[in-house]
PDB file of N, CA and C in Angstrom:
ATOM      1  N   UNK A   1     -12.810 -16.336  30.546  1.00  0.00           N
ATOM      2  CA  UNK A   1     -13.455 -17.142  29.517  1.00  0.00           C
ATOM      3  C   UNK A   1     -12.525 -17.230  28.310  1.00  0.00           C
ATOM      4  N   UNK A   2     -12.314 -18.697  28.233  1.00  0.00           N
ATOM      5  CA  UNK A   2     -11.188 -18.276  26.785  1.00  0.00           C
ATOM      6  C   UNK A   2     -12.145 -18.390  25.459  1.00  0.00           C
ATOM      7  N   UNK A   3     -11.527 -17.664  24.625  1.00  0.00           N
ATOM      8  CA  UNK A   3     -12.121 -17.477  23.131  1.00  0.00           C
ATOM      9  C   UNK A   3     -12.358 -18.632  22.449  1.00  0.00           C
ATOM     10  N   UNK A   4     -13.172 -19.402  21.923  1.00  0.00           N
ATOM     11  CA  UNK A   4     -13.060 -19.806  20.519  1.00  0.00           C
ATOM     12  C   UNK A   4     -12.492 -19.308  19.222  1.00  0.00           C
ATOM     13  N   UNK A   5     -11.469 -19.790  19.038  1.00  0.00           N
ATOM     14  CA  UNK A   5     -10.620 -19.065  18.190  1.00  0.00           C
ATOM     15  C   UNK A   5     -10.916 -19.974  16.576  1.00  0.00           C
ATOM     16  N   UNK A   6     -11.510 -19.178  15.495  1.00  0.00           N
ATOM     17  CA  UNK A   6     -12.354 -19.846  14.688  1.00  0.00           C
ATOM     18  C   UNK A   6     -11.712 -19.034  12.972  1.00  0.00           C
ATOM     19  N   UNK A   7     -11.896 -19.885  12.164  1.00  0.00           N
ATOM     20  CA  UNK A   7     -11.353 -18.882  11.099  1.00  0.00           C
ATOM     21  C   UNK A   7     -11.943 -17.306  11.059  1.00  0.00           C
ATOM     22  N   UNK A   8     -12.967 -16.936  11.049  1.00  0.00           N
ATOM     23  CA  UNK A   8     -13.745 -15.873  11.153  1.00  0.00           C
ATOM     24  C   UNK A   8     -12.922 -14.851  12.494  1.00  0.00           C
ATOM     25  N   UNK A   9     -13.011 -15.734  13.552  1.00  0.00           N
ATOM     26  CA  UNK A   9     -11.765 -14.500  14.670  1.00  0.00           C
ATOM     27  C   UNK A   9     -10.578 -14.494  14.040  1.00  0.00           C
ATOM     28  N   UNK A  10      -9.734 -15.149  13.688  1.00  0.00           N
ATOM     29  CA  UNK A  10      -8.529 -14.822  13.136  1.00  0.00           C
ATOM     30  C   UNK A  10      -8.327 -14.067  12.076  1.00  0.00           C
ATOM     31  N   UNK A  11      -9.293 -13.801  11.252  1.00  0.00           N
ATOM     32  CA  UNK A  11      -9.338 -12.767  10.194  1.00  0.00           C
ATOM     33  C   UNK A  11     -10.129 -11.645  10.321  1.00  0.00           C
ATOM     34  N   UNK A  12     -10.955 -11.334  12.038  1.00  0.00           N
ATOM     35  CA  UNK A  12     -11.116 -10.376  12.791  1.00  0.00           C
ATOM     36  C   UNK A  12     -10.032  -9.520  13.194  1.00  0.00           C
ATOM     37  N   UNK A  13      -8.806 -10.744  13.874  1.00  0.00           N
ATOM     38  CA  UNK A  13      -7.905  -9.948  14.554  1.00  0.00           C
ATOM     39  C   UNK A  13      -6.668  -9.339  13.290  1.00  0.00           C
ATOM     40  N   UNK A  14      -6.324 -10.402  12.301  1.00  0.00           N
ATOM     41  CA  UNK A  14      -5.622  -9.300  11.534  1.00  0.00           C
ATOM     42  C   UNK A  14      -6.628  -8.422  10.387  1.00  0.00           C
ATOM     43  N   UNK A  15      -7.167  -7.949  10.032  1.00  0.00           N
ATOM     44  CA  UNK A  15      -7.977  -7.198   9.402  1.00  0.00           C
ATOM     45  C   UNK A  15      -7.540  -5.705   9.641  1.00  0.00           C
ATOM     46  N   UNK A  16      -7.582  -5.331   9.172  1.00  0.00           N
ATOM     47  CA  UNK A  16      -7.453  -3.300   9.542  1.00  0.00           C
ATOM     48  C   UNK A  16      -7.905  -3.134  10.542  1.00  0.00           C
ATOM     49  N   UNK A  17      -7.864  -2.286  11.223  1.00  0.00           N
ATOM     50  CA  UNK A  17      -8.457  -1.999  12.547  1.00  0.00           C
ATOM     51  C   UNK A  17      -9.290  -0.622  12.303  1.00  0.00           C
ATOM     52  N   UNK A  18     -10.676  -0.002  12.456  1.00  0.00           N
ATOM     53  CA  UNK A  18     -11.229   1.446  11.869  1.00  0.00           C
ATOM     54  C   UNK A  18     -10.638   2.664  11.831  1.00  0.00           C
ATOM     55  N   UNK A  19     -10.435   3.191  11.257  1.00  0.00           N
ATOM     56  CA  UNK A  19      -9.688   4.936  11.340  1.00  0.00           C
ATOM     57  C   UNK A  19      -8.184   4.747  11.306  1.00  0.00           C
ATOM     58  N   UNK A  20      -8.077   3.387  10.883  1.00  0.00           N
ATOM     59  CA  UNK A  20      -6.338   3.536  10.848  1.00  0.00           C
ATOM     60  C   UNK A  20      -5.757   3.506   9.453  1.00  0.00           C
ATOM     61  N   UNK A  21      -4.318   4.087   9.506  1.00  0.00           N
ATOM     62  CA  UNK A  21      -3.981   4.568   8.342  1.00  0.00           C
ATOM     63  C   UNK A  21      -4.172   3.417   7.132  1.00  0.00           C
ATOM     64  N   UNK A  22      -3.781   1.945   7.178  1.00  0.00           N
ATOM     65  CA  UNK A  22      -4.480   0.805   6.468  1.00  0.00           C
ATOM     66  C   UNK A  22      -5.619   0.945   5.720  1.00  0.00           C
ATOM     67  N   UNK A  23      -6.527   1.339   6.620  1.00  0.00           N
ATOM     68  CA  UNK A  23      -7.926   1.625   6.545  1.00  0.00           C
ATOM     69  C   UNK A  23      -7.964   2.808   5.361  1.00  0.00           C
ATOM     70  N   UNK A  24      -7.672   4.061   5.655  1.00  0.00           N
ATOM     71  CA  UNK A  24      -7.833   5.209   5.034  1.00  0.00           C
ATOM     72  C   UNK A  24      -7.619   4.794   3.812  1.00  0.00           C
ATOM     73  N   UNK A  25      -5.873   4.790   3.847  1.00  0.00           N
ATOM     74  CA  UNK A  25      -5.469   4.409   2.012  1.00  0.00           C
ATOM     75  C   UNK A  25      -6.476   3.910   1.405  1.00  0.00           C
ATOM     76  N   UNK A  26      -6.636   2.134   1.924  1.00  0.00           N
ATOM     77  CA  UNK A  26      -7.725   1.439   1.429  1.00  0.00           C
ATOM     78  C   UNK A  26      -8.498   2.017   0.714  1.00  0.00           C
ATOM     79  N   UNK A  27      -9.785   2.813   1.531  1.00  0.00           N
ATOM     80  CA  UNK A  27     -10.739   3.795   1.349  1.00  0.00           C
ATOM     81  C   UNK A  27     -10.558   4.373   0.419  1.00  0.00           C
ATOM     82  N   UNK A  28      -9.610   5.014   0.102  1.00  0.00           N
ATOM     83  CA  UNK A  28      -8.353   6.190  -0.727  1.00  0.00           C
ATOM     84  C   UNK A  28      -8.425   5.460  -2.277  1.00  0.00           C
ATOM     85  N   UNK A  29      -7.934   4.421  -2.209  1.00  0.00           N
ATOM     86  CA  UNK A  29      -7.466   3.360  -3.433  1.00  0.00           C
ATOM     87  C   UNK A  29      -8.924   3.323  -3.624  1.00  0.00           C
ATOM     88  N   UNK A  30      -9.942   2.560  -3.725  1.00  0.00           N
ATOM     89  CA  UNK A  30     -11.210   2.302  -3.482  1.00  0.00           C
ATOM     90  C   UNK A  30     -12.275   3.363  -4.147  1.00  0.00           C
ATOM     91  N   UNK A  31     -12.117   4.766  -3.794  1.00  0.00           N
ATOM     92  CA  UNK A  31     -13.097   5.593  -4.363  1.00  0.00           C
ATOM     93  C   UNK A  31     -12.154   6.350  -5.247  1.00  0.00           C
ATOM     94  N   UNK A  32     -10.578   6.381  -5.507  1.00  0.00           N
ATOM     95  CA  UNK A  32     -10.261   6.737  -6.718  1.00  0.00           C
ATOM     96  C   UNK A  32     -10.761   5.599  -7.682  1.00  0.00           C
ATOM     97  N   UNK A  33     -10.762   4.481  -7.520  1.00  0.00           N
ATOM     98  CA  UNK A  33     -10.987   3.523  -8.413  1.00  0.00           C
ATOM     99  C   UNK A  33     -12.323   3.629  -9.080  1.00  0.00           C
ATOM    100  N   UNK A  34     -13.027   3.769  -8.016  1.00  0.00           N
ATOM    101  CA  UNK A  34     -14.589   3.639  -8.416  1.00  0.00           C
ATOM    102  C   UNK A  34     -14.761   5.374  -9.630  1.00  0.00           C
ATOM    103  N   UNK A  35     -14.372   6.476  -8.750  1.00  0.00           N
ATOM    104  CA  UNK A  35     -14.687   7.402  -9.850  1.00  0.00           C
ATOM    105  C   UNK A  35     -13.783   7.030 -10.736  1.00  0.00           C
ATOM    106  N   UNK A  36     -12.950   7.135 -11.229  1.00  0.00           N
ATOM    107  CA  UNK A  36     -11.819   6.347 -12.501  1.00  0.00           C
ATOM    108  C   UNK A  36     -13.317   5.948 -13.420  1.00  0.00           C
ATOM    109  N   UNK A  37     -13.688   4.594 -12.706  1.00  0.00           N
ATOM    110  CA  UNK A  37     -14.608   3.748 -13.680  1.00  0.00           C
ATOM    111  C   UNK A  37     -15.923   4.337 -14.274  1.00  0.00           C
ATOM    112  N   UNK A  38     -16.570   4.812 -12.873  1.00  0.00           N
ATOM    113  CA  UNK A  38     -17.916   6.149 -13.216  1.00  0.00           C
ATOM    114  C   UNK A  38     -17.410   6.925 -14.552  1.00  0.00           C
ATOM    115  N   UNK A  39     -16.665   7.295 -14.771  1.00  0.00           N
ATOM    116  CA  UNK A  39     -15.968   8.431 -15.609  1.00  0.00           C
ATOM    117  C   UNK A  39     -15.489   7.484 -16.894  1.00  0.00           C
ATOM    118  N   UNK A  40     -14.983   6.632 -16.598  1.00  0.00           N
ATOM    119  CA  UNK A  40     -14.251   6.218 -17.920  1.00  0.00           C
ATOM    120  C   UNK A  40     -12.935   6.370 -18.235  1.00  0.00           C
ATOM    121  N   UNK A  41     -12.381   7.541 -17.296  1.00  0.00           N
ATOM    122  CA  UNK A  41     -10.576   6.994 -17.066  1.00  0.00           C
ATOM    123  C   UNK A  41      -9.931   5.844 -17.148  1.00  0.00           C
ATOM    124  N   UNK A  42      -9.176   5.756 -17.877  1.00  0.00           N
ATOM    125  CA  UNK A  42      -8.276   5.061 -18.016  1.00  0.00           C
ATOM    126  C   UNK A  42      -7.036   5.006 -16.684  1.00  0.00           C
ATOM    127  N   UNK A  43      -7.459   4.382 -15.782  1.00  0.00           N
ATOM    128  CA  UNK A  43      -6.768   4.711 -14.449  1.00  0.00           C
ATOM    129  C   UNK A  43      -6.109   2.677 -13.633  1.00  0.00           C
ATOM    130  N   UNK A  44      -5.474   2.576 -13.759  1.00  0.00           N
ATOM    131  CA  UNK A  44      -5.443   1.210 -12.804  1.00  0.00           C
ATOM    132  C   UNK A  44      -3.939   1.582 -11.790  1.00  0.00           C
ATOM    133  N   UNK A  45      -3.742   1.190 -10.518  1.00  0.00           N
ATOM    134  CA  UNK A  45      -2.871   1.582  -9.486  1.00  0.00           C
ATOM    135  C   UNK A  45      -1.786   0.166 -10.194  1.00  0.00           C
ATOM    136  N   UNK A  46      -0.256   0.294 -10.063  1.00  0.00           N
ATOM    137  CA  UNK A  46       0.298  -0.227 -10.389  1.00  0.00           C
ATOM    138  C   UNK A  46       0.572  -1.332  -9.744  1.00  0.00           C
ATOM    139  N   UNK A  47       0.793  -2.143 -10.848  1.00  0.00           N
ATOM    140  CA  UNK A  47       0.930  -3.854 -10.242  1.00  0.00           C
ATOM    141  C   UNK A  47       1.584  -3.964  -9.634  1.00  0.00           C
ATOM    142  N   UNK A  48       1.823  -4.902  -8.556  1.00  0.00           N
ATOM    143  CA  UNK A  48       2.759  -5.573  -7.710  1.00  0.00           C
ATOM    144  C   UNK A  48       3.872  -4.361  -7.296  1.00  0.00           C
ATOM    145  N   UNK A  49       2.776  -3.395  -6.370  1.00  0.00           N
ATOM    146  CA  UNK A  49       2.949  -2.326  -5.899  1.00  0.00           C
ATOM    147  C   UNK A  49       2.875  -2.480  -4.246  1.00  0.00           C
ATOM    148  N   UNK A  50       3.621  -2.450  -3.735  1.00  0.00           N
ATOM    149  CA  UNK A  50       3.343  -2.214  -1.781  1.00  0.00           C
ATOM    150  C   UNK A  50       3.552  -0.783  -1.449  1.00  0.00           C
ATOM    151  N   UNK A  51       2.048  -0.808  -0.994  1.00  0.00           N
ATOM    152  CA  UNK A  51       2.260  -0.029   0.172  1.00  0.00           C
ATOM    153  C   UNK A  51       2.945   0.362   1.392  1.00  0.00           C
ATOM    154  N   UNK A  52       3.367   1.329   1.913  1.00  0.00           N
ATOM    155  CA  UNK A  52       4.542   1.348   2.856  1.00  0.00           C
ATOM    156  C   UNK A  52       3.849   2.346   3.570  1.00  0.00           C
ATOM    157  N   UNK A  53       4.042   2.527   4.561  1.00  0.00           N
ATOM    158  CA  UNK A  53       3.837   3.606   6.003  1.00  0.00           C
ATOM    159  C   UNK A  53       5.460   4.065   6.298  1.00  0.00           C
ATOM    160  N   UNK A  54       5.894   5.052   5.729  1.00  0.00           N
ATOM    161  CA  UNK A  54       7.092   5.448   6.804  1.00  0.00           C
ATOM    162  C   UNK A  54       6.723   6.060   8.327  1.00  0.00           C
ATOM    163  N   UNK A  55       7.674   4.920   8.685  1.00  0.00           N
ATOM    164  CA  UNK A  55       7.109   5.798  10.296  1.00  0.00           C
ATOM    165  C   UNK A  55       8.101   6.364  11.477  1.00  0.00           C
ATOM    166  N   UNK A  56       9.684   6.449  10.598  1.00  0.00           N
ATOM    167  CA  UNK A  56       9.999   7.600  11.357  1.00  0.00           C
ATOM    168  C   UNK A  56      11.074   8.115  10.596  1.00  0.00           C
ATOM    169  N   UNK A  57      11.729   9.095  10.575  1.00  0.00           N
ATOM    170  CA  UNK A  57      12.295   9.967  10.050  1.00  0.00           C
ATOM    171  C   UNK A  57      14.181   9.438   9.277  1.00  0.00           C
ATOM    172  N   UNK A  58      14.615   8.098  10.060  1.00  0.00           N
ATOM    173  CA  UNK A  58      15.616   7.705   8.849  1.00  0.00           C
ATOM    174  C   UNK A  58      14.988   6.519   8.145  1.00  0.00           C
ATOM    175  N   UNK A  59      13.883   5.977   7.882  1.00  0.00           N
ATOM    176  CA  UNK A  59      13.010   5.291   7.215  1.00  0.00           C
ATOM    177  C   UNK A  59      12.951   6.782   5.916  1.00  0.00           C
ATOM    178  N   UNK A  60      12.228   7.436   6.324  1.00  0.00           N
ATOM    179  CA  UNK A  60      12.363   8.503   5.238  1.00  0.00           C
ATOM    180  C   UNK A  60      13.273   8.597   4.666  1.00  0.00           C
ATOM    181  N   UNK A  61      14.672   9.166   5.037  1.00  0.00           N
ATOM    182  CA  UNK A  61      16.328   9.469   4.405  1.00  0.00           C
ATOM    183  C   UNK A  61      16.714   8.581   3.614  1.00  0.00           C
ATOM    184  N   UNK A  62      16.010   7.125   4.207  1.00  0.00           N
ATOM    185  CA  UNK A  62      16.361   6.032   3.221  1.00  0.00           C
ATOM    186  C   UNK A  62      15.544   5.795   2.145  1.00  0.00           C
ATOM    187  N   UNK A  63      14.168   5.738   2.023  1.00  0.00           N
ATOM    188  CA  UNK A  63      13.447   5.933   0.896  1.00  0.00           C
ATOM    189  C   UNK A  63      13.713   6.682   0.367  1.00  0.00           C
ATOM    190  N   UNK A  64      13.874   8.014   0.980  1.00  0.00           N
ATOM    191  CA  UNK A  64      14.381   9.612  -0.361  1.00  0.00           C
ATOM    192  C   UNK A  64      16.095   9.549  -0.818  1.00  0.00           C
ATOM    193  N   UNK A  65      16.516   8.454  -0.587  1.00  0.00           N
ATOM    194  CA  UNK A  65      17.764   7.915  -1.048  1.00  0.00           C
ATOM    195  C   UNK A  65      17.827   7.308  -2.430  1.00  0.00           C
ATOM    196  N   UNK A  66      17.089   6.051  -2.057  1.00  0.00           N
ATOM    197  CA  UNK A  66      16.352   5.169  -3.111  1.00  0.00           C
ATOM    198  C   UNK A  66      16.293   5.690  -4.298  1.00  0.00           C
ATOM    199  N   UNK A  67      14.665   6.638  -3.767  1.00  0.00           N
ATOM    200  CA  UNK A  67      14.293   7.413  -4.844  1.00  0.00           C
ATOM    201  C   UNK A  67      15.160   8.156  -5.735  1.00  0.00           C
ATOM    202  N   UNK A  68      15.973   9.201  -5.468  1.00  0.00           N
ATOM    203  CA  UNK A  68      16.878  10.125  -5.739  1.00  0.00           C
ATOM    204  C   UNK A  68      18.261   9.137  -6.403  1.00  0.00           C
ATOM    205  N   UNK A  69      18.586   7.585  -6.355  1.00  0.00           N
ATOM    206  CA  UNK A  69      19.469   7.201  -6.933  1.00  0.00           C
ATOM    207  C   UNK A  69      19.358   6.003  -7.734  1.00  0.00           C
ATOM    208  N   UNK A  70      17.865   5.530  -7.883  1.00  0.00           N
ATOM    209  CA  UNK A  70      17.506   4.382  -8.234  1.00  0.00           C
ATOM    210  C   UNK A  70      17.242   4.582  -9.388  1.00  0.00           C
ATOM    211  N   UNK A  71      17.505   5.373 -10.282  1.00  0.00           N
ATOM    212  CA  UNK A  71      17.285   5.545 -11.679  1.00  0.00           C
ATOM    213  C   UNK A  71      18.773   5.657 -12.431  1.00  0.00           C
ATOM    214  N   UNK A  72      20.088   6.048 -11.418  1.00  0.00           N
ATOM    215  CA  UNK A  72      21.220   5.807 -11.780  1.00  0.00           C
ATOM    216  C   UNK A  72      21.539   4.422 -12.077  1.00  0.00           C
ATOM    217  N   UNK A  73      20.474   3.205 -11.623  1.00  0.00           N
ATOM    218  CA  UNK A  73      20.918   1.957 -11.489  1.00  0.00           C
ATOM    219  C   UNK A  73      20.195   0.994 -13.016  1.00  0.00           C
ATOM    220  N   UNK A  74      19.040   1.573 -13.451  1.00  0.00           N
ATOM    221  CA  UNK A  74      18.349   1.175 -14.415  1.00  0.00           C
ATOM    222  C   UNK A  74      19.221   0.310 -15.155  1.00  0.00           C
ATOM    223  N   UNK A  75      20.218   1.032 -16.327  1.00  0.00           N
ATOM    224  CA  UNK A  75      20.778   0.659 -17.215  1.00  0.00           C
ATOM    225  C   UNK A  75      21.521  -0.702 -16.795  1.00  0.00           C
ATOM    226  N   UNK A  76      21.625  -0.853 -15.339  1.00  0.00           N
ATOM    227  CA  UNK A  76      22.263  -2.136 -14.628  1.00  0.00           C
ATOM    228  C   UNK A  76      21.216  -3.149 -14.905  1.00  0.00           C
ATOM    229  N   UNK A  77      19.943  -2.621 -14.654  1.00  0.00           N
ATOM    230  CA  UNK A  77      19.070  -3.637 -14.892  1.00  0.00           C
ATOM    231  C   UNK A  77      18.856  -4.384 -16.373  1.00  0.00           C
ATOM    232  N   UNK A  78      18.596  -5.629 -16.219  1.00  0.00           N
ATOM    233  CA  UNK A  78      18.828  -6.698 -17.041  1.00  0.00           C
ATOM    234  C   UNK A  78      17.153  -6.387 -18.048  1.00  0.00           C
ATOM    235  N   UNK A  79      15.971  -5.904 -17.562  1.00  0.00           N
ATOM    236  CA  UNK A  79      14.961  -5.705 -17.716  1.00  0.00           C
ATOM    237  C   UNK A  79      14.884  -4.323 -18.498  1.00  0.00           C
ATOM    238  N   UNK A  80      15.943  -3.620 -18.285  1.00  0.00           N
ATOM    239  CA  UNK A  80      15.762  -1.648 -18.760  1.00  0.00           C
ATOM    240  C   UNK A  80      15.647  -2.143 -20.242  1.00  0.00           C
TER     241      UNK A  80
END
């Protein structure tokens, strides 16, 4: 039987999928936010921020590269 493939399925099939790491963060981002606001913190997650999944071990070496030399580069920046 083929599918009707309808806006509503297509934003079924890419959507998060349950219990996956997508999902969690989400969740994660979501109820820090909400207590933040309950409370009155002064809290907002930073703008035009991506999320990343490292998912294997020279993905890591290279982010903890980044990290560890990307502040040597600032003063290059036109914005510092």
């Amino acid at each position: 039987m083929q599918r009707l493939y309808t806006k509503t399925n297509k934003m079924a099939d890419i959507s998060p999928k349950p219990n996956s790491i997508s999902t969690i963060v989400r969740s994660f981002k979501s109820a820090v936010t909400k207590n933040c606001n309950e409370n009155n913190l002064p809290f907002e997650w930073q703008a035009r921020f991506h999320d990343h999944i490292i998912r294997d071990n020279d993905e890591l070496e290279r982010i903890q590269h980044y990290i560890i030399n990307n502040p040597g580069n600032w003063e290059k920046d036109n914005l510092f």
